[in-house]
C-alpha atoms as a PDB file:
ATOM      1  CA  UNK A   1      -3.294 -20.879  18.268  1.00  0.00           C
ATOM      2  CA  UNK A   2      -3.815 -19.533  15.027  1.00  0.00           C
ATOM      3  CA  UNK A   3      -7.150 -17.830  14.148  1.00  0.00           C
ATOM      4  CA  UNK A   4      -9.746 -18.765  11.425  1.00  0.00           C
ATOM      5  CA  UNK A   5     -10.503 -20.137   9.530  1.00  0.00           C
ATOM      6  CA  UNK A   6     -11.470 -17.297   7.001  1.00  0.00           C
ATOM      7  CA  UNK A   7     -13.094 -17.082   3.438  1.00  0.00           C
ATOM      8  CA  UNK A   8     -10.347 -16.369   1.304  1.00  0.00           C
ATOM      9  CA  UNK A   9      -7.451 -15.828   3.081  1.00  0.00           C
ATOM     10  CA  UNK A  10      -5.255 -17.898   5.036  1.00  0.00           C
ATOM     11  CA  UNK A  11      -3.142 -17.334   8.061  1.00  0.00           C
ATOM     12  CA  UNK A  12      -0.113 -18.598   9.330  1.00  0.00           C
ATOM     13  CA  UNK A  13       2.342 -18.193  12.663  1.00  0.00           C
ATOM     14  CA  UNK A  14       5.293 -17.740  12.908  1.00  0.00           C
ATOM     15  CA  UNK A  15       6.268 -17.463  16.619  1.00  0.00           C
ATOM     16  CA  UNK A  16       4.568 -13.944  17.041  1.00  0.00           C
ATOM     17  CA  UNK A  17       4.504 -13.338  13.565  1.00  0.00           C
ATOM     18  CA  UNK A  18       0.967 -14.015  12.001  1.00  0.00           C
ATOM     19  CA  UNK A  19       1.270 -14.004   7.964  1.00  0.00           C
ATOM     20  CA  UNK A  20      -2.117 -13.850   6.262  1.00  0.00           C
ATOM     21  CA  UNK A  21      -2.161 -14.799   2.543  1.00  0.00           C
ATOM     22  CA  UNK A  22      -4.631 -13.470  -0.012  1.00  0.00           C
ATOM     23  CA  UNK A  23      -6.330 -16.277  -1.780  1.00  0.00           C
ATOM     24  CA  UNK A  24      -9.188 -14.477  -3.693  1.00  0.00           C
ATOM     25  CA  UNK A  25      -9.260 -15.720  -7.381  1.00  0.00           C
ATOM     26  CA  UNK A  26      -8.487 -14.303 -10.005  1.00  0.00           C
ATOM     27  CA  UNK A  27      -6.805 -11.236  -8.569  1.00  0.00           C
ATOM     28  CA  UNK A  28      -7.087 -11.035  -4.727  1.00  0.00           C
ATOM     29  CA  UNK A  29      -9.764  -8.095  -5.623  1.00  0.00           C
ATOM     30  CA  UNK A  30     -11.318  -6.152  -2.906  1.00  0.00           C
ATOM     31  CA  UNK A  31     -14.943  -5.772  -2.561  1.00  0.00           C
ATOM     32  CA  UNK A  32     -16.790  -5.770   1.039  1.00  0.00           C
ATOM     33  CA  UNK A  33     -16.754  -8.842   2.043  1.00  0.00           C
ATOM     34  CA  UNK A  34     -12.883  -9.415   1.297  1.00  0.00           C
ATOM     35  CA  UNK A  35     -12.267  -6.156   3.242  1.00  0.00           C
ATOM     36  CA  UNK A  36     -14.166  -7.111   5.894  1.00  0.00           C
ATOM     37  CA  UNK A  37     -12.594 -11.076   6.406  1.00  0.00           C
ATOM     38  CA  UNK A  38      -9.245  -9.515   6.211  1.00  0.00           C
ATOM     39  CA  UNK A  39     -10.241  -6.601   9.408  1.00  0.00           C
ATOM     40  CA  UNK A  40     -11.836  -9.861  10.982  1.00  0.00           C
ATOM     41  CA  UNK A  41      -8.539 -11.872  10.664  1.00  0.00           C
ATOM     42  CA  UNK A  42      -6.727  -8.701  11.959  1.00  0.00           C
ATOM     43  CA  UNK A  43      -8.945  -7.964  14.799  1.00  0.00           C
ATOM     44  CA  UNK A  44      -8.200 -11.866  15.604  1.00  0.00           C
ATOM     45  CA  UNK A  45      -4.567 -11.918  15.331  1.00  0.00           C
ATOM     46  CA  UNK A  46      -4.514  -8.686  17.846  1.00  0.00           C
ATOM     47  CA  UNK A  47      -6.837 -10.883  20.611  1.00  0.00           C
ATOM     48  CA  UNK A  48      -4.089 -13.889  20.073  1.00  0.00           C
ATOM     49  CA  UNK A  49      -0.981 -11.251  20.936  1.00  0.00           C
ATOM     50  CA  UNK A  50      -2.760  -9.740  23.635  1.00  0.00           C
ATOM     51  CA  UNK A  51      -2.066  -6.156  24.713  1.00  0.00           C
ATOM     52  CA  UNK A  52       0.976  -4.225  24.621  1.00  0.00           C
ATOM     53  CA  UNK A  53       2.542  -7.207  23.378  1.00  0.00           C
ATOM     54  CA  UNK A  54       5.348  -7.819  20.626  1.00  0.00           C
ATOM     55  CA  UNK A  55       3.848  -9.391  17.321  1.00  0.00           C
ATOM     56  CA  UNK A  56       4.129  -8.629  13.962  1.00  0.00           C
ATOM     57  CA  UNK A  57       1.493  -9.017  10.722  1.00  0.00           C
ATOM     58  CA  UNK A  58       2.895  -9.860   7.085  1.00  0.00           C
ATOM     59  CA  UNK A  59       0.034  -9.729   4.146  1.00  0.00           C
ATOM     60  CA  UNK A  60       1.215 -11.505   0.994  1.00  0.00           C
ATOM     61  CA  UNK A  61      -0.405 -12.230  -2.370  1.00  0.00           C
ATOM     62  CA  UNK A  62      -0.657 -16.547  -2.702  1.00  0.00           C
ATOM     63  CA  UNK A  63       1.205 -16.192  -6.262  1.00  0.00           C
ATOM     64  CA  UNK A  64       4.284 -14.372  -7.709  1.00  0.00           C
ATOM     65  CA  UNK A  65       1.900 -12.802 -10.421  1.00  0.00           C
ATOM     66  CA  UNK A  66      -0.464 -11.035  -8.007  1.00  0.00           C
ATOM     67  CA  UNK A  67      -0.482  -9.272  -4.514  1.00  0.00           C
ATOM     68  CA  UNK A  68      -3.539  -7.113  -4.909  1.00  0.00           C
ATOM     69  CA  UNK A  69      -4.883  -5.537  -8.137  1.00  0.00           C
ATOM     70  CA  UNK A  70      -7.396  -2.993  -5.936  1.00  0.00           C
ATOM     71  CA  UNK A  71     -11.293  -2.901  -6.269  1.00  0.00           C
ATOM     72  CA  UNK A  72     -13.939  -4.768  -7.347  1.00  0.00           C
ATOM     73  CA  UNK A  73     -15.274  -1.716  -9.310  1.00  0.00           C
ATOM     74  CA  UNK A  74     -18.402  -3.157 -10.174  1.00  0.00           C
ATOM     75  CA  UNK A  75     -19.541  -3.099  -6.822  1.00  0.00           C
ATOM     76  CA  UNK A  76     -20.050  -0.167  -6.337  1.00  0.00           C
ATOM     77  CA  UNK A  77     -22.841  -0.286  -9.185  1.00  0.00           C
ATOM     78  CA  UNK A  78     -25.157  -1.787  -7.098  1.00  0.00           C
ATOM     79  CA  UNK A  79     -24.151  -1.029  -3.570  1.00  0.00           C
ATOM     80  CA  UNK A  80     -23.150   2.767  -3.179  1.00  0.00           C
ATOM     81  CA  UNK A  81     -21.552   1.996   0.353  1.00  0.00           C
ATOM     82  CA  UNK A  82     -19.164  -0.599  -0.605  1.00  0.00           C
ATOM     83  CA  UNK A  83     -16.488   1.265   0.126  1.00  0.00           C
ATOM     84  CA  UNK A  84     -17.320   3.001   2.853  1.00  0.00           C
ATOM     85  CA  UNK A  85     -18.490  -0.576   4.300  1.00  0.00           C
ATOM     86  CA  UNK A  86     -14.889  -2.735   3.115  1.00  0.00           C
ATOM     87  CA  UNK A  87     -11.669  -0.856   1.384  1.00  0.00           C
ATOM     88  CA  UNK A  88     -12.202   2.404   3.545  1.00  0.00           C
ATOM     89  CA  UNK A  89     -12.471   0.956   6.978  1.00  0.00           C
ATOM     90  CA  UNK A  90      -9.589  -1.569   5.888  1.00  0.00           C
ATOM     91  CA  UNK A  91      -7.017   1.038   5.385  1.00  0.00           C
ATOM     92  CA  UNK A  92      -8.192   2.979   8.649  1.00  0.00           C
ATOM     93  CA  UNK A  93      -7.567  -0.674  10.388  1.00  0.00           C
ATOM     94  CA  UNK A  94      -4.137  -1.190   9.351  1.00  0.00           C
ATOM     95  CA  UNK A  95      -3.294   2.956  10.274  1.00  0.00           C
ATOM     96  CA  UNK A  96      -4.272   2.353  13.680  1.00  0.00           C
ATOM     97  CA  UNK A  97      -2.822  -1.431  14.100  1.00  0.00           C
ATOM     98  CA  UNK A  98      -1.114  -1.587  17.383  1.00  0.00           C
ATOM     99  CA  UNK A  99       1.490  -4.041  15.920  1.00  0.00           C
ATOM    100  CA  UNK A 100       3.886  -3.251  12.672  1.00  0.00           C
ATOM    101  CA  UNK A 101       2.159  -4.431   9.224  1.00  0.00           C
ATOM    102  CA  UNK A 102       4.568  -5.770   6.131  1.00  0.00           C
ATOM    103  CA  UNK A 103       3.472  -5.910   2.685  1.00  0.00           C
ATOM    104  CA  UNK A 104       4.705  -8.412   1.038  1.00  0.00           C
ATOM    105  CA  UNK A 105       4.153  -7.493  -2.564  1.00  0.00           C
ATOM    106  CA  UNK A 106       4.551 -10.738  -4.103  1.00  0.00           C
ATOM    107  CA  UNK A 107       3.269  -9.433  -7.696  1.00  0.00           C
ATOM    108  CA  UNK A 108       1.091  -6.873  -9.845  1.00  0.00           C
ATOM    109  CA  UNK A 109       0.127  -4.067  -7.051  1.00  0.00           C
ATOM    110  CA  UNK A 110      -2.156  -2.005  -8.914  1.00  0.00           C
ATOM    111  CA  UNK A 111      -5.050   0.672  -8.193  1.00  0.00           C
ATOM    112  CA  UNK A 112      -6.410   0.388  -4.478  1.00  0.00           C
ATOM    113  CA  UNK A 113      -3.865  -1.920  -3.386  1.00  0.00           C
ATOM    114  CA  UNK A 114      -1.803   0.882  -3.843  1.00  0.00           C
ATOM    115  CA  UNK A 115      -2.974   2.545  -0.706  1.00  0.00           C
ATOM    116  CA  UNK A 116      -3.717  -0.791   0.785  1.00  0.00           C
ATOM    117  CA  UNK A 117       0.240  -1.690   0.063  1.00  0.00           C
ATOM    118  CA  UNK A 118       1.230   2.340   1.673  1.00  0.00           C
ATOM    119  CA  UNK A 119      -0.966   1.681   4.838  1.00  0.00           C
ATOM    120  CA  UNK A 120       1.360  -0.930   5.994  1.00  0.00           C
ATOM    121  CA  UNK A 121       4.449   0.057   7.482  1.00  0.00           C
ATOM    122  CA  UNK A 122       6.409  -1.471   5.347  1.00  0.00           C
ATOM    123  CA  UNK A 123       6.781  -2.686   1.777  1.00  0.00           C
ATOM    124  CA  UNK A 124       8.737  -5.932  -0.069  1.00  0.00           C
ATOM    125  CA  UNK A 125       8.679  -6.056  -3.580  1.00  0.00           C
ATOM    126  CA  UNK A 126       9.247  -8.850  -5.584  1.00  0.00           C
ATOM    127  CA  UNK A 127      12.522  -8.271  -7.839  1.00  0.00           C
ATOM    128  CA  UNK A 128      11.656 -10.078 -11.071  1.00  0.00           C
ATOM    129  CA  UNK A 129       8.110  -9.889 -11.328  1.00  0.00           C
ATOM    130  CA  UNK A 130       4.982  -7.543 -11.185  1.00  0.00           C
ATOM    131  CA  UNK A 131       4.254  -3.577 -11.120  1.00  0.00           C
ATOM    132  CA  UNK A 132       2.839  -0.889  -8.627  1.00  0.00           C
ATOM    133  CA  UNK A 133       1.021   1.553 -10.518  1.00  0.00           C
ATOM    134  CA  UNK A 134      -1.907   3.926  -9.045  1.00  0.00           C
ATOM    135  CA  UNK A 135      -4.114   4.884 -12.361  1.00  0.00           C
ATOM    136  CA  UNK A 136      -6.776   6.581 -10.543  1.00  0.00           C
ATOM    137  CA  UNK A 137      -6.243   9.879 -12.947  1.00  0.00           C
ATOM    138  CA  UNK A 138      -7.133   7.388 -16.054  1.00  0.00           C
ATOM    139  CA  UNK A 139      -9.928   5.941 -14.493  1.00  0.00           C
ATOM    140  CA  UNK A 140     -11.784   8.936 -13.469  1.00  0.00           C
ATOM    141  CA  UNK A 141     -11.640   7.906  -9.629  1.00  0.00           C
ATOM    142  CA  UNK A 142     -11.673   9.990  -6.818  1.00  0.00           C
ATOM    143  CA  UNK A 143     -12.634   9.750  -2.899  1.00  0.00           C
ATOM    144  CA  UNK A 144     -11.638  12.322  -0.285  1.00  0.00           C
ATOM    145  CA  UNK A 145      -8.159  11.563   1.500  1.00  0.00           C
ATOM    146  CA  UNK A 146      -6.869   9.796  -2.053  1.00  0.00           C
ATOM    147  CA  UNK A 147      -3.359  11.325  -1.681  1.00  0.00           C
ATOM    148  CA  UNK A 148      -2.814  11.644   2.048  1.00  0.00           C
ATOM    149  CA  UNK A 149      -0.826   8.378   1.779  1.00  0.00           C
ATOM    150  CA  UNK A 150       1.155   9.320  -1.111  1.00  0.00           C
ATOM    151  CA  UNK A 151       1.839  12.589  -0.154  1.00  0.00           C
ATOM    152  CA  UNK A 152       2.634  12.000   3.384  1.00  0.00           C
ATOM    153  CA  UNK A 153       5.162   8.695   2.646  1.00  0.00           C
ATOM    154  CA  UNK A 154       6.694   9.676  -0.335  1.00  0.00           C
ATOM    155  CA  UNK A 155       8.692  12.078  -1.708  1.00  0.00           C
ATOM    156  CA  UNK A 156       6.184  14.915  -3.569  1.00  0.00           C
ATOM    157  CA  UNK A 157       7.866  14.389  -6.659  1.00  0.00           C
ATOM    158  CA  UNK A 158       7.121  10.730  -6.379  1.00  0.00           C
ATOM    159  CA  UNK A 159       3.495  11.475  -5.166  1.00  0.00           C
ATOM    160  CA  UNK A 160       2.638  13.410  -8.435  1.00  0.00           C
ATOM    161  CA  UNK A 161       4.151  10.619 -10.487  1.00  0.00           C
ATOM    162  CA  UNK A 162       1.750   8.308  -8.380  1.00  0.00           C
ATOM    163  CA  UNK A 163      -1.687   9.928  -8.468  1.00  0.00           C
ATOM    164  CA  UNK A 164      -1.325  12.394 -11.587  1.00  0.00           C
ATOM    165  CA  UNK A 165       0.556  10.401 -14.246  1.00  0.00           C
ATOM    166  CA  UNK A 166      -0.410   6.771 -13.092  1.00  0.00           C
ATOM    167  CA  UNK A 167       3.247   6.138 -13.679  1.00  0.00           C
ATOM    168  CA  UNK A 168       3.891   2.320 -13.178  1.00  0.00           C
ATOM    169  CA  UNK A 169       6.612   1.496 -11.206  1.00  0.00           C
ATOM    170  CA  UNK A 170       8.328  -2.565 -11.221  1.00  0.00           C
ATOM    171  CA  UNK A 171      10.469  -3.661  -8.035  1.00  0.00           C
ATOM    172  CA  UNK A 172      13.497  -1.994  -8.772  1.00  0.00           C
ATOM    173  CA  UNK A 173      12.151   1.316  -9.282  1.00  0.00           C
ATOM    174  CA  UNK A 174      10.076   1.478  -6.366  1.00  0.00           C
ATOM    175  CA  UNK A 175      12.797   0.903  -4.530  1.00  0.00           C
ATOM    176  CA  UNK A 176      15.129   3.739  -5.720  1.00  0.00           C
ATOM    177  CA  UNK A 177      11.842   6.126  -5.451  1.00  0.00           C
ATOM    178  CA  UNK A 178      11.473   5.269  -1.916  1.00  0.00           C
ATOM    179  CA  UNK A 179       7.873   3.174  -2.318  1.00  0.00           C
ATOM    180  CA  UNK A 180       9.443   0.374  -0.593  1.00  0.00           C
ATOM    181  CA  UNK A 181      11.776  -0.565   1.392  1.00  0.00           C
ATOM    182  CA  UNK A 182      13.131  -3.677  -0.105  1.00  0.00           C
ATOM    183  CA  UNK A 183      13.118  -5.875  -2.842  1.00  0.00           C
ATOM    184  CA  UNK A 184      13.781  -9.741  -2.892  1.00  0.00           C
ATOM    185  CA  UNK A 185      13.972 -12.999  -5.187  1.00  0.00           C
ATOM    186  CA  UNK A 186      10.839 -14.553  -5.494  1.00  0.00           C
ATOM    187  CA  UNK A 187      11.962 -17.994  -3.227  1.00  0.00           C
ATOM    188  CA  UNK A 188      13.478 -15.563  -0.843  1.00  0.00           C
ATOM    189  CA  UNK A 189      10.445 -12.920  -0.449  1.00  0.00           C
ATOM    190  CA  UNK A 190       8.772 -14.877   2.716  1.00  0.00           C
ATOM    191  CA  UNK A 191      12.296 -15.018   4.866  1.00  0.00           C
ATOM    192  CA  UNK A 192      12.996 -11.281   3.790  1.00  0.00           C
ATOM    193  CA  UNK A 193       9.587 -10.361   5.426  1.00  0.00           C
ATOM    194  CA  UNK A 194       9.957 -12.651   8.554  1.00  0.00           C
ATOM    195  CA  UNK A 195      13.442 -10.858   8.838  1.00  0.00           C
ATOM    196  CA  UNK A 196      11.946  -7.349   8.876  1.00  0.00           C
ATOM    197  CA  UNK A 197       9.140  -8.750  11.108  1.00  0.00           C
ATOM    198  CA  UNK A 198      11.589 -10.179  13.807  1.00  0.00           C
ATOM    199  CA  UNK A 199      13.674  -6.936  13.603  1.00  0.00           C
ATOM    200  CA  UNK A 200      10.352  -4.850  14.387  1.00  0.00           C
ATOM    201  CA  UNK A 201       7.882  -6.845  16.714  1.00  0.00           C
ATOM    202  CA  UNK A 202       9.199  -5.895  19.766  1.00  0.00           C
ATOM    203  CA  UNK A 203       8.506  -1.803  18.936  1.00  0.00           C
ATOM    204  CA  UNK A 204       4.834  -3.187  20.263  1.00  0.00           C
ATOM    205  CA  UNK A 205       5.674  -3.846  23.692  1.00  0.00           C
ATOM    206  CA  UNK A 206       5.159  -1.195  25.146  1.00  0.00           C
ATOM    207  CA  UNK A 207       1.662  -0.366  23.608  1.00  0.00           C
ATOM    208  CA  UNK A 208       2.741   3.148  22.174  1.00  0.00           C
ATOM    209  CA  UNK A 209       3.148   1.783  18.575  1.00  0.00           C
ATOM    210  CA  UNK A 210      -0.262   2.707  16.748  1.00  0.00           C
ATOM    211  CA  UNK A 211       0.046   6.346  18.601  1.00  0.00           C
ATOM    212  CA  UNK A 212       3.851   6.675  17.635  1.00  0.00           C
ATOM    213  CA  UNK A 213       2.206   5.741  14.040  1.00  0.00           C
ATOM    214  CA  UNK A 214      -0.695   8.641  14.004  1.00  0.00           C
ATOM    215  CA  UNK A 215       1.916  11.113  14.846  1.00  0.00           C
ATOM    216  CA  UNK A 216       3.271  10.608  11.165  1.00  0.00           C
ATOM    217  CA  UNK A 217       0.155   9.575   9.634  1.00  0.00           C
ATOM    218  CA  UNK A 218      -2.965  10.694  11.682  1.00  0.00           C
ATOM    219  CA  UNK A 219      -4.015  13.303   9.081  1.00  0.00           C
ATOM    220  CA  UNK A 220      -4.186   9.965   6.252  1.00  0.00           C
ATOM    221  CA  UNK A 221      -6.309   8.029   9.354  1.00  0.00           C
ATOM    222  CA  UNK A 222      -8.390  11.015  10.008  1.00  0.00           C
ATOM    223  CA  UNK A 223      -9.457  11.753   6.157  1.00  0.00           C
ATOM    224  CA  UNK A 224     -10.499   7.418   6.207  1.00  0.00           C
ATOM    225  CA  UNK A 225     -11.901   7.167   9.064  1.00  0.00           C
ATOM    226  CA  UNK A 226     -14.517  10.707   8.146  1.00  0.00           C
ATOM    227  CA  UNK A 227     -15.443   8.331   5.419  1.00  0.00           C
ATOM    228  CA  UNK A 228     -16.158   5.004   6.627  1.00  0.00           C
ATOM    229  CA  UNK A 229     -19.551   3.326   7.819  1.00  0.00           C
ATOM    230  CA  UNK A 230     -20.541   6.864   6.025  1.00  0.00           C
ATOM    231  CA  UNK A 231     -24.448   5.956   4.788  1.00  0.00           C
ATOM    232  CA  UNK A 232     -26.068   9.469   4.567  1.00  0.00           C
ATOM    233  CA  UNK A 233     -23.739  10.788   1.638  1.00  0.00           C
ATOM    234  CA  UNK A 234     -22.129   9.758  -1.044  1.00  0.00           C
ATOM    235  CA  UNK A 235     -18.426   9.824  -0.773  1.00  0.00           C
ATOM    236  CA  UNK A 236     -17.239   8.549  -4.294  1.00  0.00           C
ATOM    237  CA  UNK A 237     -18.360   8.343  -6.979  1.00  0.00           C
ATOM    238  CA  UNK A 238     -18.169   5.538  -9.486  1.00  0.00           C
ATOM    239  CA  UNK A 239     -15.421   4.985 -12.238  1.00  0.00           C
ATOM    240  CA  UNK A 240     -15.697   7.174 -15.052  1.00  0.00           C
ATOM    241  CA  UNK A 241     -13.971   3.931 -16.810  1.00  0.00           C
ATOM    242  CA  UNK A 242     -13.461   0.589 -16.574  1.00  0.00           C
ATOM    243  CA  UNK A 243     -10.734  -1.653 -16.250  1.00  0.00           C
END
């Protein structure tokens, strides 16, 4: 049965693969409530599969112009804790999934979705269309744990260009600098994704997946996790810029 329905988002199955597609206008922007429908759709798809289980989750953007293009900034002027209450807890989520996560970058990847897109386990880019840049550095934006996921996927050289030059990256390039792990035509980007989902689900099985995971990424987990639900401090502090 497939779960939801869900403000926002949609979800579809695909035998054991669940696919849930961003539908947050203009941009698929994240503020708390959008982080918090997608953990709830997560946290659904995990009760459908059942324990130790094989299963698979694909996120995609609903166009070819946009997967994700990171925070609602603005938020953050009048709530302090959105991100400790939405983006924060979201990555931690998809770190400690017990199935493996695709992103299915189906356009412009840029800001937060960055380390949205890196806290999947894997990453399709669309071939024609869209960039992945991480301008954190020209924004004046900082929370604790920024680079673990840069620094701990990708090659350092790659990392720097990431977080300290905001370099911006289209399909092509990502691929050769390792961001991700495919690229495909726009009409063929779904099939790609339910490829590398069929090839992976099964690694679930036998319920070691999310601890296999934290072996290589626990340190990332760890630094989100210290900051989420966090109400008695400030963790970040808002954008020296806008965008």
């Amino acid at each position: 049965m497939i779960p939801g329905p869900y403000q926002n988002l949609r979800v579809d199955q695909h035998d054991r693969i669940f696919v849930i597609t961003l539908c947050k206008p203009p941009e698929n922007r994240i503020n708390v409530a959008f982080a918090q429908e997608i953990i709830r759709a997560l946290r659904d798809i995990e009760k459908e599969l059942g324990p130790d289980s094989e299963g698979c989750v694909i996120t995609k953007g609903s166009d070819e112009k946009f997967w994700c293009t990171g925070l609602e900034l603005d938020e953050a002027d009048t709530n302090p804790y959105a991100n400790s209450d939405g983006f924060y807890p979201l990555l931690a989520t998809l770190l400690d999934y017990p199935y493996p996560t695709v992103a299915l970058l189906t356009g412009h990847t840029f800001g937060g979705a960055c380390p949205l897109a890196l806290a999947h386990d894997y990453r399709i880019m669309n071939s024609r269309r869209g960039f992945f840049s991480m301008p954190p550095v020209n924004l004046g934006l900082h929370f604790p744990g920024i680079g673990s996921l840069p620094r701990l996927k990708l090659r350092p050289q790659v990392a720097r260009k990431m977080l300290l030059e905001a370099h911006r990256w289209t399909g092509i390039q990502a691929l050769q600098d390792g961001i991700v792990d495919a690229v495909a035509e726009p009409a063929e980007m779904l099939e790609v994704a339910l490829e590398k989902g069929r090839s992976v689900q099964g690694r679930s099985k036998m319920g070691v997946y999310s601890s296999l995971r934290n072996e290589l990424w626990g340190e990332a987990t760890e630094k989100l996790r210290s900051i989420s639900y966090v109400h008695g401090r400030v963790v970040s502090g808002p954008a020296k810029a806008k965008i």
